[in-house]
Protein backbone atom coordinates (compact mmCIF):
# COMPACT_ATOMS: atom_id res chain seq x y z
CA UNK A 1 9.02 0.11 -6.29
CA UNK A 2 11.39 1.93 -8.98
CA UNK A 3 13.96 0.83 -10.81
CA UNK A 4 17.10 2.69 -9.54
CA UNK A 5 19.96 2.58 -11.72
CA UNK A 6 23.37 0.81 -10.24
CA UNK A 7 21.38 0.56 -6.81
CA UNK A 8 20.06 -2.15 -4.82
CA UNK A 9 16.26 -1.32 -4.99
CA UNK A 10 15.75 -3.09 -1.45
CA UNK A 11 14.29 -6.64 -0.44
CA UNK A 12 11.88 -8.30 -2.11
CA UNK A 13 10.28 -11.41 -2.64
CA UNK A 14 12.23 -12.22 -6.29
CA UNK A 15 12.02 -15.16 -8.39
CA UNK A 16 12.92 -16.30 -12.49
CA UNK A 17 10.12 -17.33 -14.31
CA UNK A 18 9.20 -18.04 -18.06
CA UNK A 19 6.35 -17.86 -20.12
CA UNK A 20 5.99 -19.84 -23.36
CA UNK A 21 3.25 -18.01 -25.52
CA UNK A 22 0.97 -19.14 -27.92
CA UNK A 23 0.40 -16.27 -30.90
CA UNK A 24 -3.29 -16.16 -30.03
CA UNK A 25 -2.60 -15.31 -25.99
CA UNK A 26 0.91 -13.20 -26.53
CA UNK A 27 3.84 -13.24 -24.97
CA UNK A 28 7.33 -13.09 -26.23
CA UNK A 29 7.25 -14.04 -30.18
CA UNK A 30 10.63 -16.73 -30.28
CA UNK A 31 10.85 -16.94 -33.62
CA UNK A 32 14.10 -15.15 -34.05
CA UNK A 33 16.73 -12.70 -31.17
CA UNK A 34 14.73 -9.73 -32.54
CA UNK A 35 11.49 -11.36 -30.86
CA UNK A 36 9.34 -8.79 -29.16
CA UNK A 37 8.62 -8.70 -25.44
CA UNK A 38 5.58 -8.80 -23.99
CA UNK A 39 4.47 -9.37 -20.59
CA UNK A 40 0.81 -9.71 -18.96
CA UNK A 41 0.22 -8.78 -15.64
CA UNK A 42 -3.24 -9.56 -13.50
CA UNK A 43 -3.19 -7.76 -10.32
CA UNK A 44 -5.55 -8.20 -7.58
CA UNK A 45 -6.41 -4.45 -7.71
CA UNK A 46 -6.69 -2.49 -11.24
CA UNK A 47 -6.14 0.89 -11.63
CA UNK A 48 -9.75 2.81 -11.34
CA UNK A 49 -7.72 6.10 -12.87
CA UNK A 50 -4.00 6.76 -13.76
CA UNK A 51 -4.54 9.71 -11.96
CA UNK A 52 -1.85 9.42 -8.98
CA UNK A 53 -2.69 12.62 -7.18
CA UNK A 54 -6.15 12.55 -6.79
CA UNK A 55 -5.40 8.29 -5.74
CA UNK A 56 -2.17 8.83 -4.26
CA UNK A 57 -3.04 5.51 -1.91
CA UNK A 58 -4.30 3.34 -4.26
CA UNK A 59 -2.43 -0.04 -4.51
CA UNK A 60 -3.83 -0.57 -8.21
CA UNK A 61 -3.07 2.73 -9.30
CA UNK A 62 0.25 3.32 -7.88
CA UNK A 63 1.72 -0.30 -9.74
CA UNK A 64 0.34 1.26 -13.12
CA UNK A 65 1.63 4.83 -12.73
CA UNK A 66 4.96 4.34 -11.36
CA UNK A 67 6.29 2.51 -14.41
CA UNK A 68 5.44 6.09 -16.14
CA UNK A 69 6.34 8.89 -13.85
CA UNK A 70 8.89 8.82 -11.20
CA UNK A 71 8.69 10.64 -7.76
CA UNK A 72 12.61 12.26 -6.41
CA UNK A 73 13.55 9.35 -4.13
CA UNK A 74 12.53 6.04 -3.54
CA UNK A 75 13.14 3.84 -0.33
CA UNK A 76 15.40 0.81 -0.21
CA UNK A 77 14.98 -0.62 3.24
CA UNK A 78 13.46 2.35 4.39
CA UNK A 79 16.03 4.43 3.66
CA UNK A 80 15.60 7.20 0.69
CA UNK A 81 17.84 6.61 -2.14
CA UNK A 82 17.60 9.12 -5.47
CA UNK A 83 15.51 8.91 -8.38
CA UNK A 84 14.59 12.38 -10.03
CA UNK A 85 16.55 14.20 -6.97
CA UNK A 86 20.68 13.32 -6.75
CA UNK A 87 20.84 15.25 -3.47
CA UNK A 88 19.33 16.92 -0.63
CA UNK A 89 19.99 18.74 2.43
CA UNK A 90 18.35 19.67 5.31
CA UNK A 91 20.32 23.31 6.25
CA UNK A 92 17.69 23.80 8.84
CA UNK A 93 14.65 22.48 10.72
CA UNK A 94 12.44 24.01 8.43
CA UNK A 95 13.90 23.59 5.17
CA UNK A 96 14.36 20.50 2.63
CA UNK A 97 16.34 21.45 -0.16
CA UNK A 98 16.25 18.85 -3.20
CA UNK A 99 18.60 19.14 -6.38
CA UNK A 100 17.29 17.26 -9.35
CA UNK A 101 19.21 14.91 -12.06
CA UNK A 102 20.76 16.42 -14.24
CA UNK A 103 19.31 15.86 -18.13
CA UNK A 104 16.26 14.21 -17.08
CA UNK A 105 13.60 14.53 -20.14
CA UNK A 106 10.00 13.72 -20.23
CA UNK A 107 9.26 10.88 -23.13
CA UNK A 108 8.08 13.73 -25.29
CA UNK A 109 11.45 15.08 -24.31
CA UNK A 110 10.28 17.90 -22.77
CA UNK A 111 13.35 18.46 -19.88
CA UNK A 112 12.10 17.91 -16.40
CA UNK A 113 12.40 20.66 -14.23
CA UNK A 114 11.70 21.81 -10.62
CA UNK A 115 8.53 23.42 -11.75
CA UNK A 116 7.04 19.93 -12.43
CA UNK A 117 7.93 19.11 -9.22
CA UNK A 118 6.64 22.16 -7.28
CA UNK A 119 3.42 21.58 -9.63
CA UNK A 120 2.98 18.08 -9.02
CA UNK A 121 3.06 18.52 -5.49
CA UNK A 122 1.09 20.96 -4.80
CA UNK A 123 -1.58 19.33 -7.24
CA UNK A 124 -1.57 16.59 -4.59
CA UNK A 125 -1.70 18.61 -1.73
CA UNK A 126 -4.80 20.33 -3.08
CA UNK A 127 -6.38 17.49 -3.91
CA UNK A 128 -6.87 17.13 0.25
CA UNK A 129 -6.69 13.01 -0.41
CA UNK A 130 -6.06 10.20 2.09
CA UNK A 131 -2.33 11.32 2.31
CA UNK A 132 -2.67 15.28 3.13
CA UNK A 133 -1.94 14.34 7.15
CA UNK A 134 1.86 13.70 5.34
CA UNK A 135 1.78 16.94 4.02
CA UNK A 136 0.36 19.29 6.70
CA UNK A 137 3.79 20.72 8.09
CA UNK A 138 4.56 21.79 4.62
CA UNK A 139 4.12 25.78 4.15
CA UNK A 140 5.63 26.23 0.80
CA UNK A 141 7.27 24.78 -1.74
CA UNK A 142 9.27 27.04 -4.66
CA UNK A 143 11.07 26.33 -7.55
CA UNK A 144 14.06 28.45 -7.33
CA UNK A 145 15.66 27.21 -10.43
CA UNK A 146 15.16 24.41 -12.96
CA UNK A 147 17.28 22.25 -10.59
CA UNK A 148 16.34 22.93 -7.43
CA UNK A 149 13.11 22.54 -5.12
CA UNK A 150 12.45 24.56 -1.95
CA UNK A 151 10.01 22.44 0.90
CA UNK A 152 9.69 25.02 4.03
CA UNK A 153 8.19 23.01 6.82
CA UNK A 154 6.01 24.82 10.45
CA UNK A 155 7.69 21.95 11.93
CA UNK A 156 10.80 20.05 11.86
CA UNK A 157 9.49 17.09 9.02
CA UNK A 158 11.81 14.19 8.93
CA UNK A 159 9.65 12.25 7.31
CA UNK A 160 9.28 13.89 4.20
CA UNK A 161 12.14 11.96 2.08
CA UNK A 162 10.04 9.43 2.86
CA UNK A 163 6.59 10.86 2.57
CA UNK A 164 8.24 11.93 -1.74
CA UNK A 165 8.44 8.69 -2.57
CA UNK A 166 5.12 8.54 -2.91
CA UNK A 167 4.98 11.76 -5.44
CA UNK A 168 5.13 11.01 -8.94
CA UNK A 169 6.18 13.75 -10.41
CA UNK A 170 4.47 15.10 -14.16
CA UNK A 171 4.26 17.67 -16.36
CA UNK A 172 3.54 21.33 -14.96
CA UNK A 173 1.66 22.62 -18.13
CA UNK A 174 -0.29 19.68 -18.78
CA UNK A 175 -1.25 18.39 -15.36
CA UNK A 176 -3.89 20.11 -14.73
CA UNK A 177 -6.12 18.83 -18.25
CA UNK A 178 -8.19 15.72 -17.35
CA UNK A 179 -7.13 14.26 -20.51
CA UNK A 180 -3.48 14.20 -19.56
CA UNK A 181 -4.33 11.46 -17.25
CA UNK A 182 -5.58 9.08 -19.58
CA UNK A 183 -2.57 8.83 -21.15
CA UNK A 184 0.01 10.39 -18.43
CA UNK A 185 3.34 11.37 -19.89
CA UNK A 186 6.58 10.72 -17.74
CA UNK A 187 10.06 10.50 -17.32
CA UNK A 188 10.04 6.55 -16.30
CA UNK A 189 10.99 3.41 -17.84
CA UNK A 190 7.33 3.26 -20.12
CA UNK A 191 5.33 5.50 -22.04
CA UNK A 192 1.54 4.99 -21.70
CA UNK A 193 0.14 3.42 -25.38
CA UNK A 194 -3.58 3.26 -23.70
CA UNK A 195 -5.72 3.04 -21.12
CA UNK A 196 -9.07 1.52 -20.80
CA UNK A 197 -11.13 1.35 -17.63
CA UNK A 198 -11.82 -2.00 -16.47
CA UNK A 199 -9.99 -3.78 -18.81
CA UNK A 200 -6.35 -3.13 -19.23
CA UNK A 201 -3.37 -0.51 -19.27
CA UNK A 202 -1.32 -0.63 -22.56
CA UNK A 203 2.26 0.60 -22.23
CA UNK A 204 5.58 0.23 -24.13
CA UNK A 205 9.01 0.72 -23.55
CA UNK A 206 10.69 4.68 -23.12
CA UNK A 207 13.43 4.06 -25.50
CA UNK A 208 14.72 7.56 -24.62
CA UNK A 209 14.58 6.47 -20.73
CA UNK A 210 17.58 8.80 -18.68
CA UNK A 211 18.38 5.33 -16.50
CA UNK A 212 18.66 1.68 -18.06
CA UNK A 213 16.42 1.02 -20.39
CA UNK A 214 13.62 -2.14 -19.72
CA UNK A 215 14.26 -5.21 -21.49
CA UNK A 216 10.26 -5.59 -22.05
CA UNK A 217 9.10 -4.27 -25.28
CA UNK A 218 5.84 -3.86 -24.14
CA UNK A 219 3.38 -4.60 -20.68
CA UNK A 220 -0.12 -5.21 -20.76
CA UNK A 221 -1.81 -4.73 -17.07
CA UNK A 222 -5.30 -6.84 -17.61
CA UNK A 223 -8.48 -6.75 -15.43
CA UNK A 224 -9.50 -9.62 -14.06
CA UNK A 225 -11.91 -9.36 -11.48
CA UNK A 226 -12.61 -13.37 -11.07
CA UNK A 227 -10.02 -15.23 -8.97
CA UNK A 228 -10.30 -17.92 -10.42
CA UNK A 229 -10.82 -16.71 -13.76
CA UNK A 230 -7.16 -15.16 -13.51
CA UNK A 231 -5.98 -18.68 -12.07
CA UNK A 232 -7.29 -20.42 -15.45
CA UNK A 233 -5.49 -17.52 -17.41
CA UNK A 234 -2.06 -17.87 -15.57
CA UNK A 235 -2.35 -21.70 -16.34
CA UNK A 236 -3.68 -21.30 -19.98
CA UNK A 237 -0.84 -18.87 -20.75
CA UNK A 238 -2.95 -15.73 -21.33
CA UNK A 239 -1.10 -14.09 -18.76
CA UNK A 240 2.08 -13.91 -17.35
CA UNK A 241 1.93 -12.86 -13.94
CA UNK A 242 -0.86 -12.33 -11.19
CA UNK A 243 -0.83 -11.05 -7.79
CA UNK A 244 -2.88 -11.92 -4.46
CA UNK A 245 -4.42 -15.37 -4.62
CA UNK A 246 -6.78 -16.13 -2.04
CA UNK A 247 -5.61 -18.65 0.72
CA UNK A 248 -8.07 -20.86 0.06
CA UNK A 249 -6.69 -20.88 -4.05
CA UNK A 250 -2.96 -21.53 -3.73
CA UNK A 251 -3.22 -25.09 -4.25
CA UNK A 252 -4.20 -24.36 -7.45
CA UNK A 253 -1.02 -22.77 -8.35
CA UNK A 254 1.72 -23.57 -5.53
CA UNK A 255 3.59 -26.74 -7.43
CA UNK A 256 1.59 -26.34 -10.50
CA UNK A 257 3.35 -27.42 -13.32
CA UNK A 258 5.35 -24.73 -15.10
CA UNK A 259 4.04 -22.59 -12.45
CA UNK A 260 6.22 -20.66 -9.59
CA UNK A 261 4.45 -19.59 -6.59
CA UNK A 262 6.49 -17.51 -3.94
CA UNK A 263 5.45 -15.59 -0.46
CA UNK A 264 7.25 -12.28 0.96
CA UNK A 265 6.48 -9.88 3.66
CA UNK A 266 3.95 -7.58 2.99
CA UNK A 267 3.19 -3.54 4.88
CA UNK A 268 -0.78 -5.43 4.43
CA UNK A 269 -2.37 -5.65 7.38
CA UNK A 270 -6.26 -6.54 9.24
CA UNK A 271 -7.98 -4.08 11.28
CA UNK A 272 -11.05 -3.45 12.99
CA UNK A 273 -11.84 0.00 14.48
CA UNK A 274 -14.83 1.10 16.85
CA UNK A 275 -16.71 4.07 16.67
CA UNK A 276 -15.51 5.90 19.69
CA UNK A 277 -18.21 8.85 19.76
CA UNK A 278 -20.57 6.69 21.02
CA UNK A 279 -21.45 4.25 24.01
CA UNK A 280 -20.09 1.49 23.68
CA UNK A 281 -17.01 1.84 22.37
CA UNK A 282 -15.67 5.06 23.70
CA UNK A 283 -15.46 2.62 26.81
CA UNK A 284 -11.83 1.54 26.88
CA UNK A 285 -12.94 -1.53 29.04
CA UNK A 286 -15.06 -2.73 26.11
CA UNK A 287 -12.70 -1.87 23.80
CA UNK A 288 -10.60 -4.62 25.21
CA UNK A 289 -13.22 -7.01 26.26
CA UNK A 290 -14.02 -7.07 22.13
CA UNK A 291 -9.96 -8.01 21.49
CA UNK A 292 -9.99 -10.51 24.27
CA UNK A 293 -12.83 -12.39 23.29
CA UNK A 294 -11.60 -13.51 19.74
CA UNK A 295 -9.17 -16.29 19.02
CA UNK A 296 -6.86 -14.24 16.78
CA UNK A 297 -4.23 -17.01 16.88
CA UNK A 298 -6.56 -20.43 16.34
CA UNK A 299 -8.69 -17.72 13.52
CA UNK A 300 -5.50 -16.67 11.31
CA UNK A 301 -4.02 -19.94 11.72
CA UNK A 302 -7.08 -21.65 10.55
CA UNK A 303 -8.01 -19.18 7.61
CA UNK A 304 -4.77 -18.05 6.51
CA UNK A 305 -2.27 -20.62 7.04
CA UNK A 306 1.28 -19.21 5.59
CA UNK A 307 -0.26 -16.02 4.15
CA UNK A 308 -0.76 -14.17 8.00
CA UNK A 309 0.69 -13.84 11.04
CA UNK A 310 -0.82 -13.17 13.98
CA UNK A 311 -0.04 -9.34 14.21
CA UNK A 312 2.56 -7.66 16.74
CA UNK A 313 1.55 -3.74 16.72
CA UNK A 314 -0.31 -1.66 14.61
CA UNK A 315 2.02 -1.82 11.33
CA UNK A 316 3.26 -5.13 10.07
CA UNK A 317 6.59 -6.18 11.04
CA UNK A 318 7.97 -5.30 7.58
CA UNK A 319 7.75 -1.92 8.12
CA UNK A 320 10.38 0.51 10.23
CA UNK A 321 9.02 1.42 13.74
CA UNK A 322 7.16 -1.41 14.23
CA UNK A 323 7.85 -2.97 17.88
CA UNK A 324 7.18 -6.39 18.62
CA UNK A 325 4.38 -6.37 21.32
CA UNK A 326 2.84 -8.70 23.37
CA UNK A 327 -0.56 -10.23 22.07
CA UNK A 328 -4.24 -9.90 23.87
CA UNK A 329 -4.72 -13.41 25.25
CA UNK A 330 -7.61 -14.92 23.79
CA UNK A 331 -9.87 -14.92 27.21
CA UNK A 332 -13.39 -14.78 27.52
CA UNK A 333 -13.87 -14.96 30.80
CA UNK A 334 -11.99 -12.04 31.39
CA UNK A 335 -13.67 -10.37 28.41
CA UNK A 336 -16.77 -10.72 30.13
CA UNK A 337 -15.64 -9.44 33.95
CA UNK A 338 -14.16 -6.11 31.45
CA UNK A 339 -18.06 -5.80 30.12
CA UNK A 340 -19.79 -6.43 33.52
CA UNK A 341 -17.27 -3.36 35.32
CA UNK A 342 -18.25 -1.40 32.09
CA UNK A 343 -21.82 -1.29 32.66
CA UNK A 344 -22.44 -4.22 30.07
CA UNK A 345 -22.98 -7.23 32.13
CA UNK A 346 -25.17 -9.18 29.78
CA UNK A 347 -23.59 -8.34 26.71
CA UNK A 348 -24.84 -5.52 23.95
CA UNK A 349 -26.09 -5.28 19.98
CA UNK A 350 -24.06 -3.53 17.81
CA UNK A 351 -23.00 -3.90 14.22
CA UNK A 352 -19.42 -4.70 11.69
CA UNK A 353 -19.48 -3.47 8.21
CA UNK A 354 -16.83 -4.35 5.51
CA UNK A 355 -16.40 -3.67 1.64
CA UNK A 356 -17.31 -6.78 -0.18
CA UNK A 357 -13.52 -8.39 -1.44
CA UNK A 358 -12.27 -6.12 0.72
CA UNK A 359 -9.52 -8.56 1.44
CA UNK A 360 -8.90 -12.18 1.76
CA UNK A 361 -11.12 -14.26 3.69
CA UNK A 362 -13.04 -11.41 4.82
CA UNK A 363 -16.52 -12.49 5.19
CA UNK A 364 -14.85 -15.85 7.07
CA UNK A 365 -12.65 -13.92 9.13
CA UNK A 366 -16.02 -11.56 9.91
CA UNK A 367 -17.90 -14.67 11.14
CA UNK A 368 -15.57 -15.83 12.99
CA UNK A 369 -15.09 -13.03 14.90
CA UNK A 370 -18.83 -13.15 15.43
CA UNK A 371 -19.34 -16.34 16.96
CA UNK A 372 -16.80 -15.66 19.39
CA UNK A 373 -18.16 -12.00 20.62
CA UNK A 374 -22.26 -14.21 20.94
CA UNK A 375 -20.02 -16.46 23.06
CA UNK A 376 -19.29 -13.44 25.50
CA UNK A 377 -22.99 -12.01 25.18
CA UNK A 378 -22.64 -9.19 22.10
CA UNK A 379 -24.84 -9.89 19.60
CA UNK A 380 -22.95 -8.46 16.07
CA UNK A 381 -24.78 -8.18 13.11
CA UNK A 382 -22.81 -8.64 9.82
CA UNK A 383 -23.39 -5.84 7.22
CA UNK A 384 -21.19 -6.30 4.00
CA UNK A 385 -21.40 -3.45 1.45
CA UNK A 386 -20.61 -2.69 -1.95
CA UNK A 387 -17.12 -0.71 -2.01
CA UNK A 388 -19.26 2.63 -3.32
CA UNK A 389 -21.73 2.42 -0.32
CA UNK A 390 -19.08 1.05 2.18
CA UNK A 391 -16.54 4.18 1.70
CA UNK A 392 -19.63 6.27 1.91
CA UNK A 393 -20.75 4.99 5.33
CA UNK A 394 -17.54 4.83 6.88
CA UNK A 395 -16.93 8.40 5.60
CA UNK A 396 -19.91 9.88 7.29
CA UNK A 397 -19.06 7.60 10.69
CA UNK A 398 -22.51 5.03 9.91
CA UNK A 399 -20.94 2.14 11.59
CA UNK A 400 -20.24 0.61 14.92
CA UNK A 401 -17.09 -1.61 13.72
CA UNK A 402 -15.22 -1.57 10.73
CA UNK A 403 -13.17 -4.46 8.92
CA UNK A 404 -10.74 -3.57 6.48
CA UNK A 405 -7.05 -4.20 5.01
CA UNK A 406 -4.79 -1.18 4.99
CA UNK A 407 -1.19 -0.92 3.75
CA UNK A 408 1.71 1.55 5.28
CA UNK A 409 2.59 2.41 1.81
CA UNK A 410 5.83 4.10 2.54
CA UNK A 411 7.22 1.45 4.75
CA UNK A 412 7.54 3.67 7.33
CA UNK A 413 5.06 3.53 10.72
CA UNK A 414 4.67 7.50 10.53
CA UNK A 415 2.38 6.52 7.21
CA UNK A 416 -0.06 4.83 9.70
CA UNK A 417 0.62 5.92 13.26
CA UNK A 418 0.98 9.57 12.84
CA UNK A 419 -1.72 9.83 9.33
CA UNK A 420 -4.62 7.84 11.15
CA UNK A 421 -4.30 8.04 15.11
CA UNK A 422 -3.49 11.91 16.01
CA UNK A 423 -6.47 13.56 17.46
CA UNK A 424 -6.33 16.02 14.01
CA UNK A 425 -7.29 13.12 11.78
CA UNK A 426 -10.35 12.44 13.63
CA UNK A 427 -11.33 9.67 12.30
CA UNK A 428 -13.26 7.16 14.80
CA UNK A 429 -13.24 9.25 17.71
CA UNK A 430 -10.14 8.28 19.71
CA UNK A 431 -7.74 11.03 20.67
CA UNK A 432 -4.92 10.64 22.97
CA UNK A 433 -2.73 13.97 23.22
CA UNK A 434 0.38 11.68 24.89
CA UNK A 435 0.18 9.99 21.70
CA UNK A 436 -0.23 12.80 19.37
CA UNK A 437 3.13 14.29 21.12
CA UNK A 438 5.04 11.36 20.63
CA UNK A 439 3.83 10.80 16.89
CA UNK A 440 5.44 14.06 16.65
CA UNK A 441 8.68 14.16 17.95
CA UNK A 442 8.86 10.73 15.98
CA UNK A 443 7.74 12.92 12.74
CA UNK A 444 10.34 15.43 13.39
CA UNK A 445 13.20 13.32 13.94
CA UNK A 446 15.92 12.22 11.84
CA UNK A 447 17.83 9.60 14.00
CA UNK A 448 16.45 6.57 13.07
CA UNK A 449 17.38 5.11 16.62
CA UNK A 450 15.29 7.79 18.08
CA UNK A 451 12.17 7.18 15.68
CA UNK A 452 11.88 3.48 16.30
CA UNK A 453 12.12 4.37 20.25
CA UNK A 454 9.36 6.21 19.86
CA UNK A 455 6.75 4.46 17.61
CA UNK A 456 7.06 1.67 20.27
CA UNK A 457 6.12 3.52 23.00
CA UNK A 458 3.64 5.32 20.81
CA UNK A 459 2.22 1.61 19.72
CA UNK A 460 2.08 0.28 23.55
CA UNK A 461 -0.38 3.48 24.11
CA UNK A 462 -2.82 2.20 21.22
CA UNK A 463 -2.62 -1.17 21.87
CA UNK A 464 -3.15 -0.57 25.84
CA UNK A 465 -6.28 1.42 25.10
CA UNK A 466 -7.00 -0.96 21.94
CA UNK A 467 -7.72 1.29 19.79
CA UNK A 468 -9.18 -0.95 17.56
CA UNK A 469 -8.10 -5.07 16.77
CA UNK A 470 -5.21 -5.62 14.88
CA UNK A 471 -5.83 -9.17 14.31
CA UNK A 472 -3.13 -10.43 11.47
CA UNK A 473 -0.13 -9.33 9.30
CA UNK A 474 -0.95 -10.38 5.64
CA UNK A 475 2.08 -11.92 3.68
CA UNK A 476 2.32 -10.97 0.04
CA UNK A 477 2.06 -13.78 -2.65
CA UNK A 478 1.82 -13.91 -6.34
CA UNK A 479 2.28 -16.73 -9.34
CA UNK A 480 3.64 -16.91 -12.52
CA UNK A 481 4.42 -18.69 -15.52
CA UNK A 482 7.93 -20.46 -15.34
CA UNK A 483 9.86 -18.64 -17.19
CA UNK A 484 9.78 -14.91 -16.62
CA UNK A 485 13.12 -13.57 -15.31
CA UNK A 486 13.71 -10.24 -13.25
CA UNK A 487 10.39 -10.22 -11.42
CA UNK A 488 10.78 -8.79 -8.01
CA UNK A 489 7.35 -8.44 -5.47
CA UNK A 490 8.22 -5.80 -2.86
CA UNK A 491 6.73 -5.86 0.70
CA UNK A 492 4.52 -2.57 -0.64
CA UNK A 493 2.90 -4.89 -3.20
CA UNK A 494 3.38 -2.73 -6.66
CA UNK A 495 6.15 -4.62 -8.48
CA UNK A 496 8.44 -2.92 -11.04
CA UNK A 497 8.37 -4.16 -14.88
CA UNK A 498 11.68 -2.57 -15.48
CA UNK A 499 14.05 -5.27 -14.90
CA UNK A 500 11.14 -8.28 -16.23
CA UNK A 501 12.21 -10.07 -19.05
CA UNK A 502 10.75 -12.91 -21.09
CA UNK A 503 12.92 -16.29 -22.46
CA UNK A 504 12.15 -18.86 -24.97
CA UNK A 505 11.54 -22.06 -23.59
């Protein structure tokens, strides 16, 4: 999220918390009002790159970046609000007109103008990343002056407000040098001191910041990789802040003393997709035999607890458009009259892959799943990769089933729905051209009435022909130490720093 000034930036899971340094591990330096602020932040996912278009979906990367470089609006319960844009206007179907902030400067003070925008995004539209379904409808972008940016759509494109919250914008000239990236300069609340792969992202305050200035003097984001390692370095002080502890870990932090532990919604959810090119699974019948043979309910309850919910539709229910549908009933019996009418009597082999720590409890929620598909006859065999190998098999469609996490990083179900399950994204195999004409009117629309009317009956088509298992809603949680004031953990899971501060205990 983005620090908005004089706005509400939205709901959030929000807390005040402290952290008492020792000199060795950092922190705030009490010895006097001039003391310097410092804050240490352990996420569950570090940055691989600061590169935001070429990982314009990246969790890790997106938290780092966007204390840097802004995007033109940001959302604030899923409506678009201004950052580096004060206005826009839609004059027609085809055209998004967006006038910038006036006096906006870069930390090198270079003045922002619509040429970094057109630049930026066209840099990420290029790129031909996860996100370029978003961007499709747009023909053109111009910069007709230094205030004002041109989108020309094919298509009516309501979504794009939406869809620019997730462009951070940079510098024009610059952009395109590697190098720029490893220290990216921006128009946000930080400037970017270092970064070092695999270890940590240095930043410090933008004391010539256009909004309100942070109260931090400087942020360290630190890599982690070890759970439990980052556990011991909340408790020992080292840290300040973490994010995502493991279900089966939150007793070592929830009532911990000088410890606060908090939960929030999350956009997080489980999946598991089926390779519809191929028998078996371009079968819809065993399609939903696989859903109804699982206990979704008894398995989230069991491995999850408070951090999932059983999920509702295809999108969490933090995120606009997403309808409240009726769960598959966990039924085996049934399961197995849906395989015996689809040719599959006795059951089949087939295989699940997932990328190790791909999310919590995944190799338990994998087994699971397991035992109760042998109980109905379908012998799974569990194949968990290495992240590199795993993106490079489900890439190139080697796999039967997939397990994963995804996150509807805009809040908005057009992210998901209309990115991942129109026949054009093709990617497992399922195409549904009732769907795909839905998806679009919902694209195109800017009645937000209309929209959520839409992704329902859009999300009763994919969950009739179970288009893959949408087992569980994940819930957001994170930790700190007990004194650290202004933290706020939004539902997309990539916290601002702006508004942290640090007291003296």
């Amino acid at each position: 999220m983005f620090r908005l000034p004089n706005h509400r930036t939205g709901v959030y899971l929000t807390v005040s918390l402290v952290t008492v340094f020792a000199a060795s591990c950092g922190g705030s330096d009490t010895s006097g009002e001039s003391a310097e602020q410092v804050f240490r932040y352990s996420p569950g996912l570090f940055p691989v790159s600061l590169d935001t278009h070429q990982y314009p979906a990246e969790e890790g990367v997106q938290t780092a970046v966007q204390q840097v470089l802004e995007p033109l609006v940001a959302l604030d319960d899923g409506e678009p609000v201004p950052v580096l844009a004060e206005s826009w206007d839609n004059p027609d179907e085809s055209t998004w007109v967006f006038t910038l902030r006036d006096g906006v400067e870069f930390s090198d003070g270079t003045p922002l103008t619509a040429e970094d925008v057109k630049a930026s995004a066209e840099r990420l539209i290029e790129m031909e990343g996860p996100l370029a379904p978003l961007w499709e409808p747009v023909e053109a972008i111009e910069a007709t002056d230094d205030a004002t940016v041109i989108f020309h759509t094919s298509e009516p494109l309501g979504t794009l407000p939406s869809t620019l919250s997730l462009l951070f914008v940079g510098q024009a000239e610059a952009m395109e040098d590697d190098a720029y990236w490893q220290r990216p300069v921006g128009t946000g609340p930080f400037v970017v001191d270092e970064f070092v792969p695999d270890e940590r992202v240095a930043l410090s305050r933008n004391d010539a910041y256009w909004g309100e200035k942070a109260l931090l003097d400087r942020v360290e984001i630190v890599s982690i990789p070890e759970e439990s390692s980052r556990i011991t370095a909340l408790h020992n002080g080292e840290i300040d802040a973490m994010s995502t502890i493991p279900p089966d870990q939150v007793g070592e932090v929830d009532g911990a003393d000088g410890i606060v532990y908090e939960t929030g919604p999350s956009f997080t959810y489980y999946f598991i997709w089926f390779n519809e090119y191929a028998e078996p699974f371009d079968d819809v019948r065993v399609r939903q035999a696989m859903w109804h043979a699982v206990n979704v309910e008894g398995t989230i309850g069991d491995l999850f607890g408070e951090m999932a919910t059983p999920a509702r539709a295809p999108v969490t229910q933090a995120v606009f458009g997403a309808p409240e549908l009726e769960p598959y009933s966990y039924d085996p019996e049934l399961a197995k009259r849906l395989l015996a009418e689809a040719g599959y009597p006795d059951g089949f082999q087939t295989t699940i892959h997932w990328p190790r720590e791909g999310g919590p409890n995944i190799l338990a929620l994998a087994q699971s799943f397991i035992s109760d598909w042998a109980d109905v006859g379908i012998q799974v065999e569990p194949l968990e990769k290495e992240r590199a190998q795993w993106l490079e098999d489900f890439g190139n469609m080697n796999w039967d089933m997939n397990l994963q996490t995804n996150a509807t990083g805009t809040g908005d179900a057009d992210f998901t729905l209309g990115r991942l399950y129109v026949c054009a994204a093709d990617r497992m195999g399922y195409c549904n051209e009732e769907l795909d004409s839905l998806l679009a009117q919902a694209r195109a629309s800017l009645d937000p009435a209309e929209r959520e009317r839409l992704y329902r009956e859009a999300s009763e088509i994919m969950w009739e022909d179970a288009v893959g298992i949408f087992p569980a809603d994940l819930a957001n949680n994170t930790a700190y130490r007990e004194n650290v004031q202004g933290y706020e953990f939004p539902p997309n899971g990539r916290p601002s720093f702006a508004t942290v501060s640090i007291t003296s205990g």
